[in-house]
C-alpha atoms as a PDB file:
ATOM      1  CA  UNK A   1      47.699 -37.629  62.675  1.00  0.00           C
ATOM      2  CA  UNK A   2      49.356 -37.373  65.973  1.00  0.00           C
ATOM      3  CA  UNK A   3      50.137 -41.081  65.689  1.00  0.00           C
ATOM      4  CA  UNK A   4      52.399 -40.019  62.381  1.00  0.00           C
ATOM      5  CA  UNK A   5      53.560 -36.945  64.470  1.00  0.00           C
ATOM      6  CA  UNK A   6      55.014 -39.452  67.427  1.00  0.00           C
ATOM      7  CA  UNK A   7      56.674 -41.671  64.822  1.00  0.00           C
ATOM      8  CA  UNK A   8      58.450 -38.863  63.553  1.00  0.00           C
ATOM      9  CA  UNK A   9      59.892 -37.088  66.105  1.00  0.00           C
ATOM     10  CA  UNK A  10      61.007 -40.726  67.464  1.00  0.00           C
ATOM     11  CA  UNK A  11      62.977 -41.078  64.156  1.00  0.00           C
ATOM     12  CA  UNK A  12      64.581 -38.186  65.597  1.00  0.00           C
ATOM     13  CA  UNK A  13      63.192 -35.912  62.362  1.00  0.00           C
ATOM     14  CA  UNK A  14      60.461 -32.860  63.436  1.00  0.00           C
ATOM     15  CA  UNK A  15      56.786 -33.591  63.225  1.00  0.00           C
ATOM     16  CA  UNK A  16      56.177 -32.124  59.459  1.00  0.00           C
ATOM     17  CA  UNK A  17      53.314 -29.720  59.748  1.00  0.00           C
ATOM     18  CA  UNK A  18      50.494 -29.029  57.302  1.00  0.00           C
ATOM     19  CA  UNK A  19      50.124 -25.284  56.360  1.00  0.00           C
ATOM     20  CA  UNK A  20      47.093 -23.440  57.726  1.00  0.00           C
ATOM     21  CA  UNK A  21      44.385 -23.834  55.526  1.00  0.00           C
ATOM     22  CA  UNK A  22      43.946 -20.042  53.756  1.00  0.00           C
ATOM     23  CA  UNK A  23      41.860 -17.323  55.199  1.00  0.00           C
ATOM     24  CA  UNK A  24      38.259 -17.278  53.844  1.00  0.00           C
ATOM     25  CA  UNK A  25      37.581 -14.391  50.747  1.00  0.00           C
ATOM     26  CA  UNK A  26      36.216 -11.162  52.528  1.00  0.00           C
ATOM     27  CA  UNK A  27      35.341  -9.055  49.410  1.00  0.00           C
ATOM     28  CA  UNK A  28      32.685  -6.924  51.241  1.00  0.00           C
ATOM     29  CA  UNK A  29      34.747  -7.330  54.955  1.00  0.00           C
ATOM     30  CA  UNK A  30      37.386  -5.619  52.447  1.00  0.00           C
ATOM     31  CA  UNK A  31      35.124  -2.316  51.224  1.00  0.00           C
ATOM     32  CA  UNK A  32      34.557  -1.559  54.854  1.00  0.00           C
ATOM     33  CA  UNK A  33      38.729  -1.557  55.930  1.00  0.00           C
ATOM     34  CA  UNK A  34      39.306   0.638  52.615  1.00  0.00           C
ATOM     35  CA  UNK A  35      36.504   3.413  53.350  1.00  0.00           C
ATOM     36  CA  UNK A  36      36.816   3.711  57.479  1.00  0.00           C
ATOM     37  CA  UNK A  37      37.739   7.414  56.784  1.00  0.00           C
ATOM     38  CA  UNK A  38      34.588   7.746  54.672  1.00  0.00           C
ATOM     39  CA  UNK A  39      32.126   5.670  56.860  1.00  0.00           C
ATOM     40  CA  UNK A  40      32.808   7.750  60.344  1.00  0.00           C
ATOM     41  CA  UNK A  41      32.567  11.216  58.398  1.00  0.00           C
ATOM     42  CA  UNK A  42      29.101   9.749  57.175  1.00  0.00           C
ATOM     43  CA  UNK A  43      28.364   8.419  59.960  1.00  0.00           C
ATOM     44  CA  UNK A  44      29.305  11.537  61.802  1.00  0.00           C
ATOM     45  CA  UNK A  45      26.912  13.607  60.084  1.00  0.00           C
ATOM     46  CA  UNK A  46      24.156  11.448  60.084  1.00  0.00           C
ATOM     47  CA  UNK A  47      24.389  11.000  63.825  1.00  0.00           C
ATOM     48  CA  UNK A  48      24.867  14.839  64.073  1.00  0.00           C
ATOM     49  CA  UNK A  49      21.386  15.135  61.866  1.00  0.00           C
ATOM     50  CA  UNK A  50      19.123  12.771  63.380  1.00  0.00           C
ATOM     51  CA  UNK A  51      20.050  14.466  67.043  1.00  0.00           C
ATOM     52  CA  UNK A  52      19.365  17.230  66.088  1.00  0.00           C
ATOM     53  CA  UNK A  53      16.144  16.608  64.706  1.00  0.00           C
ATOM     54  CA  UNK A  54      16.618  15.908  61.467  1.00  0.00           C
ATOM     55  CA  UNK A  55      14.892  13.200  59.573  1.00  0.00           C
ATOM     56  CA  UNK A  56      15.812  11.842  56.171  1.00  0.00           C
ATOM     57  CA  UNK A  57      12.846  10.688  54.203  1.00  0.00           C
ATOM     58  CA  UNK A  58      12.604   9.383  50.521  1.00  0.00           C
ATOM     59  CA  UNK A  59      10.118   9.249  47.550  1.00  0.00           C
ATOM     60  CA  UNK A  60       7.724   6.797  47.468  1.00  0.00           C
ATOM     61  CA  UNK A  61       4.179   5.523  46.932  1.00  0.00           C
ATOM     62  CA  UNK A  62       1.316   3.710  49.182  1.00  0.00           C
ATOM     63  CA  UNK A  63      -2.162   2.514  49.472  1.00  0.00           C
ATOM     64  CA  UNK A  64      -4.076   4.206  52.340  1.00  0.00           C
ATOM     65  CA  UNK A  65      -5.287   1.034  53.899  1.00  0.00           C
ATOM     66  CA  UNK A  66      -8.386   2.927  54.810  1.00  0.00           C
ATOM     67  CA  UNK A  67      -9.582   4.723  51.320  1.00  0.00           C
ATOM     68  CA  UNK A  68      -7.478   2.102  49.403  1.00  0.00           C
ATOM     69  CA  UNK A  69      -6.081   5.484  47.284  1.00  0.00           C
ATOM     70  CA  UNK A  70      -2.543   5.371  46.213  1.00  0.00           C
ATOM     71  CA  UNK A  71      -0.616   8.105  47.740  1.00  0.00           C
ATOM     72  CA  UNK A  72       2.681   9.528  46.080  1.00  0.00           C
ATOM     73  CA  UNK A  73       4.600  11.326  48.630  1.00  0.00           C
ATOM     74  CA  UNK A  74       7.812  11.313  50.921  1.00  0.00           C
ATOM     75  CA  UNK A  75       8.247   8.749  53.634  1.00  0.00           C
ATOM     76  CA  UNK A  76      10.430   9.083  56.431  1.00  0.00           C
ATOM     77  CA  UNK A  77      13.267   6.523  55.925  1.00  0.00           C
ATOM     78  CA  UNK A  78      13.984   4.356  58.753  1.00  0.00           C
ATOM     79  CA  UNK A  79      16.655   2.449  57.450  1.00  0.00           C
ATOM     80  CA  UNK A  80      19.924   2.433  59.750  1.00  0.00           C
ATOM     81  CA  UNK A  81      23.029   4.519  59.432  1.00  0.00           C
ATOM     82  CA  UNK A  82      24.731   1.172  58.800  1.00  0.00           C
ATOM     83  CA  UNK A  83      22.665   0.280  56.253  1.00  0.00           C
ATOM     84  CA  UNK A  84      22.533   4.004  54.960  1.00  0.00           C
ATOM     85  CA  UNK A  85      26.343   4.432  54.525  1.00  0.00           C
ATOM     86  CA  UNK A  86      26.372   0.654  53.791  1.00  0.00           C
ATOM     87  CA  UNK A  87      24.544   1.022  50.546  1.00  0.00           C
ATOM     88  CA  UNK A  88      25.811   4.159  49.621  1.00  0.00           C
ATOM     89  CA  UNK A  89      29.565   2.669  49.705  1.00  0.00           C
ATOM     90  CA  UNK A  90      28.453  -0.954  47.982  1.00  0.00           C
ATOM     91  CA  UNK A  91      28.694  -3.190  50.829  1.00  0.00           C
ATOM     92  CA  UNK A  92      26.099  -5.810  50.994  1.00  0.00           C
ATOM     93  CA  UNK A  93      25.600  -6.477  54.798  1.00  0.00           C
ATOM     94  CA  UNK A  94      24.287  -9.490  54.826  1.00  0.00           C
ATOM     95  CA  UNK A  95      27.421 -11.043  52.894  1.00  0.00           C
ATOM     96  CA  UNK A  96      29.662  -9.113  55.235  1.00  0.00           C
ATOM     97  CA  UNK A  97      27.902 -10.592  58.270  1.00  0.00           C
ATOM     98  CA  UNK A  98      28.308 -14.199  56.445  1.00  0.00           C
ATOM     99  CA  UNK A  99      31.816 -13.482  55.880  1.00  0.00           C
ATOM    100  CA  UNK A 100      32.649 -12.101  59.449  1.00  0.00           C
ATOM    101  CA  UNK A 101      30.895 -15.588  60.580  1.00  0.00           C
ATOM    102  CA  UNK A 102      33.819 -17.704  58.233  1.00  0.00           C
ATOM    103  CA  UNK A 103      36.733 -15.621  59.688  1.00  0.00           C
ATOM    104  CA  UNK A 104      35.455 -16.896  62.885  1.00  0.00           C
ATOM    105  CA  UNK A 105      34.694 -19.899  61.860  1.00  0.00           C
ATOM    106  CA  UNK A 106      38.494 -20.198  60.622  1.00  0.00           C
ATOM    107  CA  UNK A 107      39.675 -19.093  64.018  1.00  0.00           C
ATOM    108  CA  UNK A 108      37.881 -21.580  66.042  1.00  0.00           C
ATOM    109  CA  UNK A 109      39.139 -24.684  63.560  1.00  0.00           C
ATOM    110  CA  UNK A 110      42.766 -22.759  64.155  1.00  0.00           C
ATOM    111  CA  UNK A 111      42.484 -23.107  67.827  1.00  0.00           C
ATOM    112  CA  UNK A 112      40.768 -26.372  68.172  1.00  0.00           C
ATOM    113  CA  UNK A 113      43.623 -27.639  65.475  1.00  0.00           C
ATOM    114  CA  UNK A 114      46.292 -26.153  68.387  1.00  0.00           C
ATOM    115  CA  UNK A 115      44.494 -27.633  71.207  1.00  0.00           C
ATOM    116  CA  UNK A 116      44.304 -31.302  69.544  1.00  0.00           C
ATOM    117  CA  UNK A 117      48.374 -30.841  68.725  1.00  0.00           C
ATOM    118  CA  UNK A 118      48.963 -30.006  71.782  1.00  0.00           C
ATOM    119  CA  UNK A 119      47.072 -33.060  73.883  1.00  0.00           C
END
């Protein structure tokens, strides 16, 4: 490509440039921008909660591993705020995470593209 690019701009005519390839789909990436406002009042409280002793817990069932008796009961839920407020906005994190790793992805073929056009 640079071989074409030197041609070119000896013909006296500008190197003609390929567009930027498009930025990768960040449906989930997207959620989190649109509720911000939402996510730090959540989060606010549920920091504010667990400091000050608060626990959240949630229904569920398990085998004693001792008696082998099913117990019905509440659990303490140690799930992360992320994941909390996560969930309770429809973000899947794990597609967020994947999708934070192709916007940087992007960026590094951007910059490496820049470096190579520049050498």
């Amino acid at each position: 490509m640079r071989h074409n690019e030197d041609a070119e701009l000896s013909a006296g005519r500008p190197a003609a440039r390929s567009s930027p390839p498009p930025l990768p789909p960040t449906p989930e990436l997207d959620k989190l921008v649109q509720a911000q406002e939402l996510i730090a009042t959540i989060g606010g409280f549920l920091d504010w909660y667990t400091e000050s002793g608060g626990r959240l817990a949630r229904h569920g069932q398990w085998i004693d591993g001792n008696t082998r008796r099913l117990h019905d009961g509440f659990l303490i839920d140690f799930r992360s705020r992320e994941a909390l407020v996560a969930e309770y906005i429809g973000v899947d994190l794990v597609a967020a995470n994947l999708e934070k790793e192709a916007l940087l992805e992007h960026v590094r073929q951007r910059w490496d593209a820049r470096r190579r056009a520049r050498s």
